[in-house]
C-alpha atoms as a PDB file:
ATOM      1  CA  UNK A   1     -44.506 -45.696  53.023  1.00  0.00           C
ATOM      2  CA  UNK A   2     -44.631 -48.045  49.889  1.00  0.00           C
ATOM      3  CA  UNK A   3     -43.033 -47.832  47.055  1.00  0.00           C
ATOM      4  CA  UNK A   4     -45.008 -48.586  43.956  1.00  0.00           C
ATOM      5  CA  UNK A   5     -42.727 -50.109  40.915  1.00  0.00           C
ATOM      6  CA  UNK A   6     -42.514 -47.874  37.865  1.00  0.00           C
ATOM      7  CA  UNK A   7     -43.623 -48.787  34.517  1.00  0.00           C
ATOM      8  CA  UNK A   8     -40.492 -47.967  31.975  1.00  0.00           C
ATOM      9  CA  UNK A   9     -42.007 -48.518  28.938  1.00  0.00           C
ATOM     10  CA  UNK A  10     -45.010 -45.844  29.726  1.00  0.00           C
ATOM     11  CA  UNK A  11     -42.390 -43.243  30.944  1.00  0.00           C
ATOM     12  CA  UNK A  12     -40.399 -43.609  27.657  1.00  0.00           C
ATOM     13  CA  UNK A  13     -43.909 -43.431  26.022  1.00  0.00           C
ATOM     14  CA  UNK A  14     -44.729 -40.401  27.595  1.00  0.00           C
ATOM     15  CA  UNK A  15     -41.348 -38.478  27.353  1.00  0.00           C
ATOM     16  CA  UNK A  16     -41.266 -39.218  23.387  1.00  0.00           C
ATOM     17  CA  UNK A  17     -44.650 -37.968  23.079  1.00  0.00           C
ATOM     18  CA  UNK A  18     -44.330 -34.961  24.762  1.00  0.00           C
ATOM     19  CA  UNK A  19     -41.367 -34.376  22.690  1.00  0.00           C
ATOM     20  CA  UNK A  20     -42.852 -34.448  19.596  1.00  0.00           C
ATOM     21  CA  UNK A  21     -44.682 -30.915  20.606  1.00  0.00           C
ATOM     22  CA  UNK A  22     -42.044 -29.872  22.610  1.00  0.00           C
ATOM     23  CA  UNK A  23     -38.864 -30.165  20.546  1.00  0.00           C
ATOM     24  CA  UNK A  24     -40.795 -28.292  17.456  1.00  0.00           C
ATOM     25  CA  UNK A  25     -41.628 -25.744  20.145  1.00  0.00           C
ATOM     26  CA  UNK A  26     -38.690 -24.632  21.649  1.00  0.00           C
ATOM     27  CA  UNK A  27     -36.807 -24.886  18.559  1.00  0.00           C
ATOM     28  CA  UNK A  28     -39.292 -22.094  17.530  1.00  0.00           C
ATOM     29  CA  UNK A  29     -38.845 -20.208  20.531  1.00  0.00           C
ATOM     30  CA  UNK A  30     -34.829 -20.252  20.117  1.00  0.00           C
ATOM     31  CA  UNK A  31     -35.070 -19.059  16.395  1.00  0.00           C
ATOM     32  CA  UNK A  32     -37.796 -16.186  17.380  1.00  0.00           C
ATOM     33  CA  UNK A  33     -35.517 -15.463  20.410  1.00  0.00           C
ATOM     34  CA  UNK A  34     -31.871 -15.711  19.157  1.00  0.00           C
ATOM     35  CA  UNK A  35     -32.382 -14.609  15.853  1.00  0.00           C
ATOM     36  CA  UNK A  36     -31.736 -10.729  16.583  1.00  0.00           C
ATOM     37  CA  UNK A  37     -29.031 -11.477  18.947  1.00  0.00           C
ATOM     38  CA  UNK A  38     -27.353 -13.315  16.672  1.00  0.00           C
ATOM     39  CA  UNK A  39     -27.925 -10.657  13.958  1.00  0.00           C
ATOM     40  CA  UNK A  40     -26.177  -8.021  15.892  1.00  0.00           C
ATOM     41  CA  UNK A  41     -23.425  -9.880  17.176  1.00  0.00           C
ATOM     42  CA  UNK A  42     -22.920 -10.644  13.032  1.00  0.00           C
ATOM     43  CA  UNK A  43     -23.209  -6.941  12.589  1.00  0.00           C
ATOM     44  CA  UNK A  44     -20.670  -5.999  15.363  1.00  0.00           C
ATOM     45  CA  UNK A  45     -18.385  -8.023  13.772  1.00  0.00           C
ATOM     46  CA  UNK A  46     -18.779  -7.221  10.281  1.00  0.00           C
ATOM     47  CA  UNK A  47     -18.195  -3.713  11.418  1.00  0.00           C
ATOM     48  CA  UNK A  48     -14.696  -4.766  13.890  1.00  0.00           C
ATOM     49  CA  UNK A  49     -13.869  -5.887  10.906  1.00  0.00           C
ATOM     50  CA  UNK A  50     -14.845  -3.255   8.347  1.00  0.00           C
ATOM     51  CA  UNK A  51     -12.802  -1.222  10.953  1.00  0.00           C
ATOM     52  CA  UNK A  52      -9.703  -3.542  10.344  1.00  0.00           C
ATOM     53  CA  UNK A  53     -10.038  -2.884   6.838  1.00  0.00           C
ATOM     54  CA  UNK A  54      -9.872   0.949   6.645  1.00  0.00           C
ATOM     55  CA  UNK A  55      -6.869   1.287   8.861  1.00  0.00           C
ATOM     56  CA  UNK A  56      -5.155  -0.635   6.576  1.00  0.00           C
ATOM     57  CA  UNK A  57      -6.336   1.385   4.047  1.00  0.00           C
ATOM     58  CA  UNK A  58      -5.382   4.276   5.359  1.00  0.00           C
ATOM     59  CA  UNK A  59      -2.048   3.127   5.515  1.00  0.00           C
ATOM     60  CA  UNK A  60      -1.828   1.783   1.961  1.00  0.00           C
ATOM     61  CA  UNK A  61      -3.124   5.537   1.214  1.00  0.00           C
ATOM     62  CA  UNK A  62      -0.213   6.843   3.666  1.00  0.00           C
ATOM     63  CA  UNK A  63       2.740   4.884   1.996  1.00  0.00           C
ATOM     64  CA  UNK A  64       1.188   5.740  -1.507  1.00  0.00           C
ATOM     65  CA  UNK A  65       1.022   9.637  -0.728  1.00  0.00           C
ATOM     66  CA  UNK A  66       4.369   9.128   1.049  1.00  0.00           C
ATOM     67  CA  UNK A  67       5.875   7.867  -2.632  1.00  0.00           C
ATOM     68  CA  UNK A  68       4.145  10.352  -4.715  1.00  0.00           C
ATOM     69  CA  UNK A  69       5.796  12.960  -2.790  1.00  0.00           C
ATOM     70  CA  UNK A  70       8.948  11.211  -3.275  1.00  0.00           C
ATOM     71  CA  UNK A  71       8.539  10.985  -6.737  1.00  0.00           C
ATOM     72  CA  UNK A  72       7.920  14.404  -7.623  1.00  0.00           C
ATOM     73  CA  UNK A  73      10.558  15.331  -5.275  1.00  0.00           C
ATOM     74  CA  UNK A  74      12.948  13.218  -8.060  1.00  0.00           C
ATOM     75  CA  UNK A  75      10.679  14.345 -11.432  1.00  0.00           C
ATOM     76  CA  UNK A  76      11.541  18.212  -9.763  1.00  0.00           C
ATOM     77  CA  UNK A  77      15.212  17.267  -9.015  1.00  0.00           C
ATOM     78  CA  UNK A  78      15.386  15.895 -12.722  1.00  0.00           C
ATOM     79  CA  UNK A  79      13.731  18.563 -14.086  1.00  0.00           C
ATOM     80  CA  UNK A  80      16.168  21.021 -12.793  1.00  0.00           C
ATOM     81  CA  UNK A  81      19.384  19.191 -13.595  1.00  0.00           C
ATOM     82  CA  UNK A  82      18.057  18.848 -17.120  1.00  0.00           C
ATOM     83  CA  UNK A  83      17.770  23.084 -17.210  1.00  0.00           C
ATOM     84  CA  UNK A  84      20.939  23.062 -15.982  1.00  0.00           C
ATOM     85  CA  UNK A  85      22.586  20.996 -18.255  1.00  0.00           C
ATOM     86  CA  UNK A  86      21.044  22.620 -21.116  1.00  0.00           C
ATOM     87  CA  UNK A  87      21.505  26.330 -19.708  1.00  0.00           C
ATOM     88  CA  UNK A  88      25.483  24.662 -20.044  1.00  0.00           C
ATOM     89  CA  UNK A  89      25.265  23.510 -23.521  1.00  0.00           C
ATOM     90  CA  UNK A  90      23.420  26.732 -24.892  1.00  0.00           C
ATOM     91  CA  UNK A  91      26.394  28.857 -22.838  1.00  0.00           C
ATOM     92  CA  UNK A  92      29.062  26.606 -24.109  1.00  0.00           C
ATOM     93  CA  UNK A  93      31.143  27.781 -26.781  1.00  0.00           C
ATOM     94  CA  UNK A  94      30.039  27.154 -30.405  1.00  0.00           C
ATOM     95  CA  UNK A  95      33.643  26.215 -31.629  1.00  0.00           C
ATOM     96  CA  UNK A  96      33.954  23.065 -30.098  1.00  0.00           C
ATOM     97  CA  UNK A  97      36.519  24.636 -27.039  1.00  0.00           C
ATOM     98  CA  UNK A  98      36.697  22.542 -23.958  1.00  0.00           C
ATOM     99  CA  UNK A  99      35.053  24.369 -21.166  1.00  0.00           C
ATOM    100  CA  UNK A 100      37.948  26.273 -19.286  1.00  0.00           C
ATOM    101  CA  UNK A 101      39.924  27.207 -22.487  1.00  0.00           C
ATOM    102  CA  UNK A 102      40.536  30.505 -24.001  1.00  0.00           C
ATOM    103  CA  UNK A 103      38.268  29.780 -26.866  1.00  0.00           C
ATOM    104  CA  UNK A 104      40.542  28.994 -29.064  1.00  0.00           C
ATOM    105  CA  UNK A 105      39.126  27.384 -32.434  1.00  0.00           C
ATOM    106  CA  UNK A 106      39.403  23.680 -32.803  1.00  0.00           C
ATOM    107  CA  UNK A 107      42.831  22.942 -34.672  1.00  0.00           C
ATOM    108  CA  UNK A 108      44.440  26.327 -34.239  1.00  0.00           C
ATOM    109  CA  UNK A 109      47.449  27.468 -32.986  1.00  0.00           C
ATOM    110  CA  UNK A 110      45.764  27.257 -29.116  1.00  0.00           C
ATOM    111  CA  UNK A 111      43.757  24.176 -29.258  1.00  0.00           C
ATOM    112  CA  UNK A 112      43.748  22.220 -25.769  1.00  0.00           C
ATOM    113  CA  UNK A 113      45.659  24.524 -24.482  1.00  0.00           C
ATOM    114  CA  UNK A 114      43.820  25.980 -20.938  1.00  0.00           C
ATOM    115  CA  UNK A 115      44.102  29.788 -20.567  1.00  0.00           C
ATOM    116  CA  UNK A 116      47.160  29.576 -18.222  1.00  0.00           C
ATOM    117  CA  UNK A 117      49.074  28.036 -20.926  1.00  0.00           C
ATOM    118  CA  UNK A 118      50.239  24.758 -19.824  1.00  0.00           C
ATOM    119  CA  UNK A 119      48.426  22.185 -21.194  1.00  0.00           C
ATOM    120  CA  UNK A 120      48.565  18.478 -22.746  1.00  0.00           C
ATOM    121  CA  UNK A 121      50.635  18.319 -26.084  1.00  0.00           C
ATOM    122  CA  UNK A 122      47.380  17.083 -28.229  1.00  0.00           C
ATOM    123  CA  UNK A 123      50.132  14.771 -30.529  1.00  0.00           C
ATOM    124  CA  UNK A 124      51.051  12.603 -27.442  1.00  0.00           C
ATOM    125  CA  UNK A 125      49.786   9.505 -26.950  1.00  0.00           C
END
């Protein structure tokens, strides 16, 4: 069997004009073929990540919720000291009498004096 030489220049020929059909071809093909596969791998991941994005949203909404509780726990701890204090001041004595004294008028004969009688002598400094 005989070899027969081969012409280089016609192969290159030929290859670069089928090529100029082919190339235009199959790129056609691959856009036509990929195009929906690529579309729903971009929609599976917009959605992985839409995921992402409400569980940390949820937890932002958590640690908010968690604070507003904790809040009105303190606005509802305020609001009750404050009634107490003032329940205090409207049952105080109206004399000026330190809390724990016989209500004895301020500057009188008593004043400072606690109910048991022993007491700080109000001219000592």
């Amino acid at each position: 069997m005989q070899i027969l030489p081969i012409d280089l220049t016609a192969l290159v020929a030929t290859i670069l004009g089928i090529s100029i059909v082919l190339i235009p071809v199959i790129g056609l093909t691959a856009r036509f073929a990929l195009k929906p596969t690529v579309e729903a791998l971009g929609r599976l991941l917009e959605h992985k990540g839409l995921d992402d994005t409400i569980n940390i949203l949820e937890r932002r909404l958590e640690l908010q919720e968690h604070m507003i509780d904790s809040l009105q726990a303190n606005v509802q701890e305020l609001a009750e000291s404050t009634d107490r204090a003032r329940a205090a001041v409207r049952d105080a004595p109206r004399h000026g009498a330190l809390p724990g004294t016989a209500g004895a008028e301020v500057g009188g004969a008593g004043a400072g004096v606690p109910e048991g009688g022993v007491g700080v002598d109000p001219g000592a400094d």
